[in-house]
Protein backbone atom coordinates (compact mmCIF):
# COMPACT_ATOMS: atom_id res chain seq x y z
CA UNK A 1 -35.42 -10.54 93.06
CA UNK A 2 -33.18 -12.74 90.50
CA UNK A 3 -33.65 -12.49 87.16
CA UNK A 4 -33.54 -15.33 84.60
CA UNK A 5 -30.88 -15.96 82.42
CA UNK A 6 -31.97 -14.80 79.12
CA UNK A 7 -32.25 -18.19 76.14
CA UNK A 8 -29.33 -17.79 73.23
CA UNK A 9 -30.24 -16.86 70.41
CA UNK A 10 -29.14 -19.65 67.42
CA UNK A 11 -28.49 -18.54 64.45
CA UNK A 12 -30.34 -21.45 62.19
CA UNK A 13 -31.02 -21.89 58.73
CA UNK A 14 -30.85 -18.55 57.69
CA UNK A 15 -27.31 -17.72 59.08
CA UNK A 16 -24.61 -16.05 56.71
CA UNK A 17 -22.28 -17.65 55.35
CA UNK A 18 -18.32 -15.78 53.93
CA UNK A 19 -16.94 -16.23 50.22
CA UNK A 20 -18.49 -18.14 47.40
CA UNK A 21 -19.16 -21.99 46.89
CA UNK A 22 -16.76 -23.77 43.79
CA UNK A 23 -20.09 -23.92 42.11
CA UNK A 24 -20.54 -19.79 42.11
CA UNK A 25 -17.13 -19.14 41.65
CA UNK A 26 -16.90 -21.36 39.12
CA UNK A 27 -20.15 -19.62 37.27
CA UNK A 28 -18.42 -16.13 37.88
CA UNK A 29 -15.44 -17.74 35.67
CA UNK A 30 -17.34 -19.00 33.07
CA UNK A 31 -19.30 -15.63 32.26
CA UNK A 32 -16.23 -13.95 32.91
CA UNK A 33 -14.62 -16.02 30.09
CA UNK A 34 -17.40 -15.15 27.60
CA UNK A 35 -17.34 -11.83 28.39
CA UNK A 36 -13.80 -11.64 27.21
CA UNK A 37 -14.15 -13.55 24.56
CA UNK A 38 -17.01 -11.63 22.74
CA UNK A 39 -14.85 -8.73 23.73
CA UNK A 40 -12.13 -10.11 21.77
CA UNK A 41 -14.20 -11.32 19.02
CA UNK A 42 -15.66 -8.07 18.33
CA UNK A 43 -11.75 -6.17 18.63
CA UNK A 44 -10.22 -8.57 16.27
CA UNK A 45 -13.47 -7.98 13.46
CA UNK A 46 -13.28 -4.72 14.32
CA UNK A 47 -9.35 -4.22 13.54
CA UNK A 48 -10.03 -6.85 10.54
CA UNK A 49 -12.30 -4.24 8.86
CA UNK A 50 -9.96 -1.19 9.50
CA UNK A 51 -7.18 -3.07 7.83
CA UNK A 52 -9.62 -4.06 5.17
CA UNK A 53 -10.34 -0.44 4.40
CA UNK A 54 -7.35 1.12 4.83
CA UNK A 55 -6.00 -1.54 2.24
CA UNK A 56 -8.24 -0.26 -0.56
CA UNK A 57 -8.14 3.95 0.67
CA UNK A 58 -4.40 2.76 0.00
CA UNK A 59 -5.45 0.83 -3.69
CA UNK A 60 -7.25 4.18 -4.10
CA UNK A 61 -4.94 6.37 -3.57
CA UNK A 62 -2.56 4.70 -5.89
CA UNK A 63 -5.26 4.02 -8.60
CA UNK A 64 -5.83 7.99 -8.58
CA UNK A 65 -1.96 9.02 -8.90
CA UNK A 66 -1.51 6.52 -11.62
CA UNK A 67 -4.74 8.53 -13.37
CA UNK A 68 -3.43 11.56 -12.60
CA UNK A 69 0.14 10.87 -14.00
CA UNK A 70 -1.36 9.15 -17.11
CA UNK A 71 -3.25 12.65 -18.07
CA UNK A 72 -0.30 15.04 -17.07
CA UNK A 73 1.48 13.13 -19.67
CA UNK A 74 -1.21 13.84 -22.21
CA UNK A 75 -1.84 17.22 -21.54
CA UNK A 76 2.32 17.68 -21.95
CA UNK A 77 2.02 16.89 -25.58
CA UNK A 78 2.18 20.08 -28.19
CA UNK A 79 -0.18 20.47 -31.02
CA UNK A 80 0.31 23.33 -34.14
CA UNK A 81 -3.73 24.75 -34.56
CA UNK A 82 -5.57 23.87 -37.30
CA UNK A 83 -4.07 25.89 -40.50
CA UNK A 84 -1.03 25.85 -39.34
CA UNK A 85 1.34 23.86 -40.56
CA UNK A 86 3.71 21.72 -37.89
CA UNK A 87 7.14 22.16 -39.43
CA UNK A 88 6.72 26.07 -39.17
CA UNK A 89 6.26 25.98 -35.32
CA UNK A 90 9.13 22.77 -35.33
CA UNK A 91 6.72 20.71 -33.74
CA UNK A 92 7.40 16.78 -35.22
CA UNK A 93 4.42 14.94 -36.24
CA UNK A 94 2.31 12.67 -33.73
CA UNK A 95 3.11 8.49 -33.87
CA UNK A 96 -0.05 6.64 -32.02
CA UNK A 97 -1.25 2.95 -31.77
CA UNK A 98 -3.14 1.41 -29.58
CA UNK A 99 -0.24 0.60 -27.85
CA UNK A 100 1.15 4.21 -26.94
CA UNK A 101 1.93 7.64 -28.76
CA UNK A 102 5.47 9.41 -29.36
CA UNK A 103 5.15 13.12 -29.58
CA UNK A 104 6.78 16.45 -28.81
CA UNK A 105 6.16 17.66 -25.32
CA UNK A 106 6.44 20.04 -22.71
CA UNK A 107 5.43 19.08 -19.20
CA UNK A 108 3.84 21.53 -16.63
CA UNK A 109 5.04 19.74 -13.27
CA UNK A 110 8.19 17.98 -12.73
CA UNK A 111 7.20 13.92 -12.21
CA UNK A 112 9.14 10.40 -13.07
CA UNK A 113 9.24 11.17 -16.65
CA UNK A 114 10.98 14.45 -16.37
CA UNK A 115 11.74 17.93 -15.35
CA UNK A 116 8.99 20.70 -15.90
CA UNK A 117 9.57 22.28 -19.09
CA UNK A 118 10.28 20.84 -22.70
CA UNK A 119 11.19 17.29 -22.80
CA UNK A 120 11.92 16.87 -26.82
CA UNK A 121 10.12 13.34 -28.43
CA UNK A 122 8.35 11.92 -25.52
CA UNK A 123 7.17 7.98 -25.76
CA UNK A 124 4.57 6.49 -23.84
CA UNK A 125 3.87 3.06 -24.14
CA UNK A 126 1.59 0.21 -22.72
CA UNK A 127 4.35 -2.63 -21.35
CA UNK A 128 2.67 -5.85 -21.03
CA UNK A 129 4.02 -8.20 -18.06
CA UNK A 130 3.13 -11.57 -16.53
CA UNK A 131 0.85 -9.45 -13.38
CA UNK A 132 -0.86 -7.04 -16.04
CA UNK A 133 -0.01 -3.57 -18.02
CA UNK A 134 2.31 -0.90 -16.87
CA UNK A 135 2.45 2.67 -19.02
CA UNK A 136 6.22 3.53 -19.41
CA UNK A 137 7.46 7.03 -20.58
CA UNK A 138 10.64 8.01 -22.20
CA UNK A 139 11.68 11.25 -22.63
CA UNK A 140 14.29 11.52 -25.44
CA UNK A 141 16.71 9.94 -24.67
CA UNK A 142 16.59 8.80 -21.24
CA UNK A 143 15.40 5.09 -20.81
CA UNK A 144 12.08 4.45 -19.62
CA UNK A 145 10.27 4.48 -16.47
CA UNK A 146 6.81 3.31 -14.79
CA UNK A 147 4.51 6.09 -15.09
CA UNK A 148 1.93 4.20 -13.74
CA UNK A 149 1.52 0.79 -12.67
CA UNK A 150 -2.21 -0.48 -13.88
CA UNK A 151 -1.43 -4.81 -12.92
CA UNK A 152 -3.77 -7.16 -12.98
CA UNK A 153 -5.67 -5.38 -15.72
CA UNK A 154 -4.65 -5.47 -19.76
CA UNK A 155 -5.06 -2.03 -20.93
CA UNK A 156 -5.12 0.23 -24.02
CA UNK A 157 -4.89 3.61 -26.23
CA UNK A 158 -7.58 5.45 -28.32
CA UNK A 159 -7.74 8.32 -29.57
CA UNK A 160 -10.18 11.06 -30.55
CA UNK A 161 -10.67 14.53 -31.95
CA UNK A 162 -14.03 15.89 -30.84
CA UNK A 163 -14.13 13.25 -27.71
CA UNK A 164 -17.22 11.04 -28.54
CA UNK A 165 -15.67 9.15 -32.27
CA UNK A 166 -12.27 6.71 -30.65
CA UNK A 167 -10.20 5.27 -32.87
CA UNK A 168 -6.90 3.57 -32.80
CA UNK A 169 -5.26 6.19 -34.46
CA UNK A 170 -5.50 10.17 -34.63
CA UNK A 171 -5.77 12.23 -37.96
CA UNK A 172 -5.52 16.11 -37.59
CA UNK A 173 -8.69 17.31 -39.12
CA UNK A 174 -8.83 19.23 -41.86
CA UNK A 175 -7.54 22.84 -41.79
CA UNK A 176 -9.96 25.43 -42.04
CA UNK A 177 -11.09 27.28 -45.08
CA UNK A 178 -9.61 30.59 -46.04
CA UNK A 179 -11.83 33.13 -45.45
CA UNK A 180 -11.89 37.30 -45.80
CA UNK A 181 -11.32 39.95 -48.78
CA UNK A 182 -6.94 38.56 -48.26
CA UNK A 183 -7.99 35.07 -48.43
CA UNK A 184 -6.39 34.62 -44.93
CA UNK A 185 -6.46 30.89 -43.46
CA UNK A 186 -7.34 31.62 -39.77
CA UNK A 187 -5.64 29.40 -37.26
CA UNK A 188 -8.18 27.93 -34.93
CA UNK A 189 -7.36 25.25 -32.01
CA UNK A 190 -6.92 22.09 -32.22
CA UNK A 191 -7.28 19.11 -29.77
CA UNK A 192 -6.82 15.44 -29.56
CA UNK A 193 -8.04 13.27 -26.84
CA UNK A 194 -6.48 10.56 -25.74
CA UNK A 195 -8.13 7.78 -23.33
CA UNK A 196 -6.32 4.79 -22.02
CA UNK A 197 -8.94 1.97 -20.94
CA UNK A 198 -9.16 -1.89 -19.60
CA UNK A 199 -11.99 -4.26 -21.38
CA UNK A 200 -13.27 -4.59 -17.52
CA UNK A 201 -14.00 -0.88 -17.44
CA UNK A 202 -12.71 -0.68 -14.39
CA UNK A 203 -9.52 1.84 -16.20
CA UNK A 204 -11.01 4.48 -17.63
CA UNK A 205 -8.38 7.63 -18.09
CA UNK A 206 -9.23 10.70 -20.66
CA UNK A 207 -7.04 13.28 -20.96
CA UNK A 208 -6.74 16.39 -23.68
CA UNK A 209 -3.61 18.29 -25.32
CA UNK A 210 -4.79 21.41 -27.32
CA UNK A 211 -2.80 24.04 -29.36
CA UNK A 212 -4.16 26.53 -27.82
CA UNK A 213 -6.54 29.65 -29.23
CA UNK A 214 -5.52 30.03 -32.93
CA UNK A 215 -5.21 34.04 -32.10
CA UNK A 216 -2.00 33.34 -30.23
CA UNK A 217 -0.27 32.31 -33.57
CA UNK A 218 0.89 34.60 -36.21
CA UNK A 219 -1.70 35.02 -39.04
CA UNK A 220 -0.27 32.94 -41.98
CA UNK A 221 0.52 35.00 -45.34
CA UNK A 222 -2.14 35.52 -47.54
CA UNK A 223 -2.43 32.90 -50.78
CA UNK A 224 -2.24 34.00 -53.79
């Protein structure tokens, strides 16, 4: 017995078919395009903000050393205690203004204005320039130099005893009253603060110089 050929199979409609039409390939392209370019989008906002915010940890930064400098120069500055009088511990009286203050000193930490240790008649002043204020110091002789750099702002000096009452100037309070059987004028310390501010508030720099406790002095002789 002969068998029968067996009928082809056709392949028809549903046949597959290799690669991709222009009209897919083009599709793939076209997502693929805004793929990358909300990729890039989002890197270059992304490296936009980092630059942003290192920019102003940097403005920071330099905003804090400029603070920091401004009250090591104050703290430097050497005050007799109250009932005491200056000229016996040969310590020149204090010049302030609004516009800086020129006093005997004696820095802890070396920094631009000088080695640590005494620096004779130190000056600090408020330089005015086109961009804003800069504070200078001078120490003796020795010409001055940027302590700190405070541009665009417009700054100034005050200056208080207690550290609540700012004026433009500082007047040692009154000495204390002698007291005890020897009628014995017992040094006590003294302090000025000194603050260094910009009308915007945005500068706002207090720092303090003391004598000291009045027990480290020698007791004064008794009057008569």
């Amino acid at each position: 017995m002969t068998r029968r050929p067996r009928p082809a199979l056709h392949a028809g409609p549903a046949s597959r078919r290799a690669g991709f039409s222009l009209i897919e390939a083009l599709i793939v392209l076209l997502v693929a395009g805004m793929a990358l370019m909300l990729v890039f989008s989002i890197g270059g906002h992304s490296a936009r903000t980092g630059f942003a915010l290192g920019r102003r940890a940097l403005a920071a930064a330099d905003a804090e050393v400029a603070d920091d400098q401004v009250r090591t120069l104050i703290t430097a500055l050497r005050l007799a205690p109250a009932g005491i009088d200056p000229a016996a511990l040969h310590i020149a009286p204090i010049a302030d203004d609004p516009h800086g203050f020129v006093a005997d000193a004696v820095l802890g930490r070396a920094g631009p204005c000088g080695a640590a240790g005494p620096t004779g008649r130190l000056r600090v002043a408020i330089e005015s320039r086109p961009g804003g204020d800069v504070v200078t110091c001078q120490a003796g002789a020795s010409a001055p130099i940027v302590a700190a750099d405070l541009s665009p702002r417009r700054v100034r000096f005050s200056y208080s005893a207690d550290g609540s009452a700012w004026r433009d100037a500082w007047s040692p309070p009154a000495p204390p009253p002698a007291s005890g059987p020897d009628h014995v004028v017992h040094p006590t310390e003294q302090a000025l603060y000194i603050r260094l501010a910009s009308d915007d508030g945005a500068v706002d720099v207090v720092g303090r110089a003391t004598s000291g406790p009045g027990w480290l002095y020698p007791r004064p002789a008794p009057t008569p």
